[in-house]
Structure formats: structure tokens, C-alpha cells
C-alpha atoms as a PDB file:
ATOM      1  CA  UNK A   1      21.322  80.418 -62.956  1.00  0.00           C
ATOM      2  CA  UNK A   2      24.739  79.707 -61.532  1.00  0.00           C
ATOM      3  CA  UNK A   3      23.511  77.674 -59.110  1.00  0.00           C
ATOM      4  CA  UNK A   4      21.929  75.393 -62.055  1.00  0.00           C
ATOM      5  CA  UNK A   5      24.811  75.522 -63.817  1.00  0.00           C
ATOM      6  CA  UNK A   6      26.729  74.053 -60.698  1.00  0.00           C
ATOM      7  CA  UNK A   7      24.141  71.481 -60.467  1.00  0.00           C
ATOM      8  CA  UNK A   8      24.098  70.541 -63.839  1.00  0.00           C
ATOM      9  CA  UNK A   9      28.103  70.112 -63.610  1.00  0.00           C
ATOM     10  CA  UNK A  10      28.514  68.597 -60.260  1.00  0.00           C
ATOM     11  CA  UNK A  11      25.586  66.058 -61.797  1.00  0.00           C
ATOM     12  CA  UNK A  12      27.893  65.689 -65.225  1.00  0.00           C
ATOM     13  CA  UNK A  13      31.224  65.218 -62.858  1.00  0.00           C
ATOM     14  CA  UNK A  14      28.906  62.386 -60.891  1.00  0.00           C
ATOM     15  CA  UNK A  15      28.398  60.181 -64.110  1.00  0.00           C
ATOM     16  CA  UNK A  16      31.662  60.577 -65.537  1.00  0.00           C
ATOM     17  CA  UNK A  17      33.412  59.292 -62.411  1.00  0.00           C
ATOM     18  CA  UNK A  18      30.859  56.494 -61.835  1.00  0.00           C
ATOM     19  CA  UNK A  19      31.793  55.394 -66.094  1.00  0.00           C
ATOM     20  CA  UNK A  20      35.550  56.148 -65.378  1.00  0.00           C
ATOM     21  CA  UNK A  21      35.803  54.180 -62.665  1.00  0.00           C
ATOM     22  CA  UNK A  22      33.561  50.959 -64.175  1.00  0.00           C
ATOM     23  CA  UNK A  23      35.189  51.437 -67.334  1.00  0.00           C
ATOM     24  CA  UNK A  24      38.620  50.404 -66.104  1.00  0.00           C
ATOM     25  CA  UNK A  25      37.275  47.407 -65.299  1.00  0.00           C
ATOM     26  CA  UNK A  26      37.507  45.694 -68.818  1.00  0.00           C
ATOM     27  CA  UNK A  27      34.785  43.124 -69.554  1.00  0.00           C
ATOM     28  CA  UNK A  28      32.347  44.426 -72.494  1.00  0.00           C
ATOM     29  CA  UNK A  29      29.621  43.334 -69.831  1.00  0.00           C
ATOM     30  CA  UNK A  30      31.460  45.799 -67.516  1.00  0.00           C
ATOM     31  CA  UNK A  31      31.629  48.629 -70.135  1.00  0.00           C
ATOM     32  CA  UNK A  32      28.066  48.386 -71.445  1.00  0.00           C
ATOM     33  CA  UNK A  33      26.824  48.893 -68.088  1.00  0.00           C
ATOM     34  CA  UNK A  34      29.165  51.972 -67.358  1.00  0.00           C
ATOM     35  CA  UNK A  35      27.579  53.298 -70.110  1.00  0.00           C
ATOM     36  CA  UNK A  36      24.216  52.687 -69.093  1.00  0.00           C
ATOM     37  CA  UNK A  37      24.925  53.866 -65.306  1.00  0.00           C
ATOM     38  CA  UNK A  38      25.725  57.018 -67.135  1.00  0.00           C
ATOM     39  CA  UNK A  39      23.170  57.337 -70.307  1.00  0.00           C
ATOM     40  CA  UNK A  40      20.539  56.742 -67.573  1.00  0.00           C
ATOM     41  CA  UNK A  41      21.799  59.002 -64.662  1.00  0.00           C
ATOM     42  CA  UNK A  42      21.912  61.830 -67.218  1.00  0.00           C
ATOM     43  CA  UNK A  43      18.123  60.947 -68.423  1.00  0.00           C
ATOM     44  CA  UNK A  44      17.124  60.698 -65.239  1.00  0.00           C
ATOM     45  CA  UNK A  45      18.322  63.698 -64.075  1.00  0.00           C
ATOM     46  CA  UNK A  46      19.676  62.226 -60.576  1.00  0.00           C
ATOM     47  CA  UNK A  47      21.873  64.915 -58.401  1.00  0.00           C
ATOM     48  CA  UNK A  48      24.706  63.343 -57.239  1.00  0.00           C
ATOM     49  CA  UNK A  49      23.245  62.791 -53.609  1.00  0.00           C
ATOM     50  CA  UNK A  50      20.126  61.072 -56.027  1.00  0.00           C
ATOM     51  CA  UNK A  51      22.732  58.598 -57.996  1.00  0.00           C
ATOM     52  CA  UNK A  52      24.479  58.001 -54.589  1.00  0.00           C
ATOM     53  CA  UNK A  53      20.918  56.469 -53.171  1.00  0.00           C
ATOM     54  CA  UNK A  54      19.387  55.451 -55.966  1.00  0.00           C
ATOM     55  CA  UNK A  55      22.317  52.904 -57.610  1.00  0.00           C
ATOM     56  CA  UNK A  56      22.677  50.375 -54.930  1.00  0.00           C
ATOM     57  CA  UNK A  57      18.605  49.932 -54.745  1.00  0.00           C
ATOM     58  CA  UNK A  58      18.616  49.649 -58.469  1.00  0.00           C
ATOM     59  CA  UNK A  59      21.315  47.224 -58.781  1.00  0.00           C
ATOM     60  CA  UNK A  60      19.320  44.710 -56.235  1.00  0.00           C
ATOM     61  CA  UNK A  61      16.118  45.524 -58.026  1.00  0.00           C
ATOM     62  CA  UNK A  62      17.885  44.252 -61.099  1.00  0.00           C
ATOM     63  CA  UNK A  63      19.616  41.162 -59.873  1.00  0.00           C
ATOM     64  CA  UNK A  64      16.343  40.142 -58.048  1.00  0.00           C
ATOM     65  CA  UNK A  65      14.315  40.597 -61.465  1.00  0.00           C
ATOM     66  CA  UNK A  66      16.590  38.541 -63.119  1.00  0.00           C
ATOM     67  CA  UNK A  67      16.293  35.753 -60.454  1.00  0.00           C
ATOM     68  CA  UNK A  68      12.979  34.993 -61.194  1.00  0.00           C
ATOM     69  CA  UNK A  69      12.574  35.370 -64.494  1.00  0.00           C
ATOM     70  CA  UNK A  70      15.724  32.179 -64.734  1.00  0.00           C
ATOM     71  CA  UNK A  71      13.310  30.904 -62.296  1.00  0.00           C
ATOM     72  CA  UNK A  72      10.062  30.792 -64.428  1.00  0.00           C
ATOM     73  CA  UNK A  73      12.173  30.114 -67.555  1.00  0.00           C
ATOM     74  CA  UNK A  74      11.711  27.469 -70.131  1.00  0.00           C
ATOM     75  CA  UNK A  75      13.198  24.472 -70.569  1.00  0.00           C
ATOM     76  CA  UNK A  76      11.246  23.027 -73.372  1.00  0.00           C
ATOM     77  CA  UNK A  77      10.694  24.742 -76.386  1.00  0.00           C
ATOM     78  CA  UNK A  78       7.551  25.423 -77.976  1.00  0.00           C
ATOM     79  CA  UNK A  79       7.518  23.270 -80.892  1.00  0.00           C
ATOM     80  CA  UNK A  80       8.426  20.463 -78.613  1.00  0.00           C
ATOM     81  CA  UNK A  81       5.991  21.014 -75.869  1.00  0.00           C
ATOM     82  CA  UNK A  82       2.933  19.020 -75.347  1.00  0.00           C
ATOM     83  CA  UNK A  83      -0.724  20.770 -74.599  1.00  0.00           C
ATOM     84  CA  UNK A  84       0.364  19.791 -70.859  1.00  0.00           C
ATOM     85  CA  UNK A  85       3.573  21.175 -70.876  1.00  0.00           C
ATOM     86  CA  UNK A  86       2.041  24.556 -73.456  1.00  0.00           C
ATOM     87  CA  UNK A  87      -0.416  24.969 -69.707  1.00  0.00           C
ATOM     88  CA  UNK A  88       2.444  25.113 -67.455  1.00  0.00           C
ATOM     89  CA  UNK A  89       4.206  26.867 -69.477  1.00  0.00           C
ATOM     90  CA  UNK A  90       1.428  29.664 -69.435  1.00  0.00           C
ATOM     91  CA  UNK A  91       0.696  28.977 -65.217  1.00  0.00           C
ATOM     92  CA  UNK A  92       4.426  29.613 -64.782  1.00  0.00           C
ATOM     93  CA  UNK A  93       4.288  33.198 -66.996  1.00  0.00           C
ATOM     94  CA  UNK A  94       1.317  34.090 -64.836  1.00  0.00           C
ATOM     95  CA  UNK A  95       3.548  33.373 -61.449  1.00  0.00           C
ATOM     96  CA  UNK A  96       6.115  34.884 -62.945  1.00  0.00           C
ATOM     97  CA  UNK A  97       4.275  38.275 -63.901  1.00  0.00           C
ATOM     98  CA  UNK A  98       2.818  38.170 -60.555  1.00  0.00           C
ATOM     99  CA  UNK A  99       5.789  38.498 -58.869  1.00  0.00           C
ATOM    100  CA  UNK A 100       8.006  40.930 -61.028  1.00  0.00           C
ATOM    101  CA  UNK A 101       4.287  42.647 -60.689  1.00  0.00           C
ATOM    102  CA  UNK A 102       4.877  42.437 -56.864  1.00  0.00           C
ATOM    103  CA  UNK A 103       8.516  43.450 -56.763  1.00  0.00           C
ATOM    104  CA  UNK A 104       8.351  46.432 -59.121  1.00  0.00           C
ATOM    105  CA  UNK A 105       5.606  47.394 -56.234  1.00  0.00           C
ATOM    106  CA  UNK A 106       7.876  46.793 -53.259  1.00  0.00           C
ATOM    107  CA  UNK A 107      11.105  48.604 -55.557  1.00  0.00           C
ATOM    108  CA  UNK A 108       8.909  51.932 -56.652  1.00  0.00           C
ATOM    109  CA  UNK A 109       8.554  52.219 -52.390  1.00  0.00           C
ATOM    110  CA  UNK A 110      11.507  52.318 -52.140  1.00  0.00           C
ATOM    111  CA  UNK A 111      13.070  54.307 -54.888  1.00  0.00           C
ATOM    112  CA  UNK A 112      10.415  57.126 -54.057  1.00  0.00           C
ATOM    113  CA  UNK A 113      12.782  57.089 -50.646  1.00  0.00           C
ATOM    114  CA  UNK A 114      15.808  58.948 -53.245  1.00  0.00           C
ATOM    115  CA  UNK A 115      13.920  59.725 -56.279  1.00  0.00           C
ATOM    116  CA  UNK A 116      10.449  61.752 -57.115  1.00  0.00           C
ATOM    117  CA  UNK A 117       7.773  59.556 -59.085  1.00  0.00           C
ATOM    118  CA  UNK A 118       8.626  61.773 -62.061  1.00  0.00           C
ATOM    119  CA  UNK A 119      12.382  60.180 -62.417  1.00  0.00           C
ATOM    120  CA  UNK A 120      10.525  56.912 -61.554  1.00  0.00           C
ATOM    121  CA  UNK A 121       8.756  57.291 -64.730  1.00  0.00           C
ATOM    122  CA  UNK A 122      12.122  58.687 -66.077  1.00  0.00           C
ATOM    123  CA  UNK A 123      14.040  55.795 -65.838  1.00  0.00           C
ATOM    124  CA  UNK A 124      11.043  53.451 -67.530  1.00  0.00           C
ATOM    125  CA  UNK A 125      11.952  55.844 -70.601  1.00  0.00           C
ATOM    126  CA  UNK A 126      15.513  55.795 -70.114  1.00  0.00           C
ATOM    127  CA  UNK A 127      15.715  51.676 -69.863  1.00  0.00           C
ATOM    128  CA  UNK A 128      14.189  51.690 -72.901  1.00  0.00           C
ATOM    129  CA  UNK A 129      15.997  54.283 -74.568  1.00  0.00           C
ATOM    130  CA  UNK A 130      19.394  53.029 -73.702  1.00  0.00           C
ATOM    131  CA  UNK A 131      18.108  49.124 -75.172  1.00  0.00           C
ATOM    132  CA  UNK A 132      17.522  50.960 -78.625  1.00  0.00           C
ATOM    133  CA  UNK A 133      20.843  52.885 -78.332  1.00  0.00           C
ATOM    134  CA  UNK A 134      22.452  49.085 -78.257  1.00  0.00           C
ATOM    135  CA  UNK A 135      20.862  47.911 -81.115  1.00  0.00           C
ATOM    136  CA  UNK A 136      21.299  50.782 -83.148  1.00  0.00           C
ATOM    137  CA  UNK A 137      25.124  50.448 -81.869  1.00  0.00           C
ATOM    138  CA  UNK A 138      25.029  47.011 -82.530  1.00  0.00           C
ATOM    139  CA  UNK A 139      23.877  47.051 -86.003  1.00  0.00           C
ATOM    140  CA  UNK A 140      26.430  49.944 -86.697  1.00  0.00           C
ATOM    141  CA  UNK A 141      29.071  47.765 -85.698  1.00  0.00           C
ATOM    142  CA  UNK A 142      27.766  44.429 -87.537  1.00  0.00           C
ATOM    143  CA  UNK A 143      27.671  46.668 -90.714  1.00  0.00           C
ATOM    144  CA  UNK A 144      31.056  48.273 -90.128  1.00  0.00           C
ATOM    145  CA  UNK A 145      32.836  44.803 -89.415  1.00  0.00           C
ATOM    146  CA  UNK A 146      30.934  43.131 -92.746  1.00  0.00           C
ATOM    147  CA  UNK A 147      32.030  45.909 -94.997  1.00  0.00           C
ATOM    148  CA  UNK A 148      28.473  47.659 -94.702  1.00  0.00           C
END
């Protein structure tokens, strides 16, 4: 029991440290994803030896998903695209899906090198969770500043 309990805290001193230290940086960017590093470390369940690993691979997993979807994105919108352009449009979603398919393939490899397939599945949840928490916070906020 005590040696969950030192777990649990030593995984609790992890997250705040990793949030203290990218919340003095002071960009909202910067802050929402301090929160996020946490909200998700703590869903996750990640040790601190997990969250040490486990960070770096997801931070290039997400800046190479975000390179190619601004690759395959479009320029034209659809009210102004022709049937041509509608058919590219739906070639170039297929690419694209292909190879986020491809790279969540090569990424799950290599997050099962820190993590168990169970906090793989975890952080699916969490990702989602967290994007809910924003909007939630978001709309809180909206209402709060327009008298709401």
C-alpha cells in the first residue's frame, strides 16, 4: 500500500513539475499544453520513468501529424470547387488518411517501447477527454466575459 502511495505521489510530483516548469513560459499556446502534458499524464497513468520516455516520442508524433495534414490541406473551398477540384480534393483525403494511417502504425511501435498497449488506448481517451475539457472551458469563459 505504501509503496502505491509512493507511486501515486512520485507520479503526481512528475506532472506538477513538467506544468510548473511549461507554465512559466507564458504564451496561452504554452499554458494549454502544460495543462494537457499534465491532464493526460495523470489519465494515462505514466510513472515518472513512463512520462520521461514517452513525452519526447509523443511530441514528434504530434508535430509529424500535423505536417501532413497542412500538407493534404485545402486551398479551395467547397462551394468554390469544381467536380475536378471536389476529386482531388477526395484523392488527397485518401493520401492523407493513408499516411496518418501509416504513422500512427510506425508511433504505436514505438510507444509500446515505454508504455503498455493499455495506456496506448489510454491516451486515445485522454486526447479526447482533454479536447472536451477545452470547450467546456471555453464556453465557461465566453459566457463569463458576455455577462452569461
Amino acid at each position: 500500500m505504501k509503496n502505491r502511495f509512493f507511486k501515486w505521489g512520485l507520479s503526481l510530483l512528475l506532472t506538477l513539475s513538467i506544468s510548473m516548469t511549461l507554465v512559466g513560459q507564458n504564451t496561452k499556446r504554452e499554458r494549454v499544453e502544460a495543462e494537457k502534458v499534465a491532464f493526460i499524464t495523470k489519465r494515462m497513468e505514466l510513472t515518472p520513468r513512463q512520462a520521461q520516455g514517452f513525452w519526447p516520442i509523443h511530441t514528434e508524433y504530434e508535430k509529424a501529424e500535423r505536417s501532413i495534414k497542412q500538407k493534404y490541406r485545402n486551398r479551395i473551398p467547397i462551394d468554390a470547387m469544381s467536380e475536378a477540384d471536389a476529386e482531388e480534393a477526395i484523392e488527397k483525403r485518401l493520401r492523407q488518411e493513408e499516411e496518418l494511417l501509416a504513422l500512427k502504425k510506425n508511433y504505436f511501435t514505438r510507444f509500446k517501447e515505454v508504455i503498455s498497449p493499455r495506456q496506448i488506448l489510454l491516451l486515445q481517451k485522454a486526447n479526447a477527454e482533454f479536447k472536451q475539457y477545452l470547450l467546456e472551458e471555453i464556453r465557461r469563459r465566453r459566457g463569463r466575459r458576455f455577462g452569461g
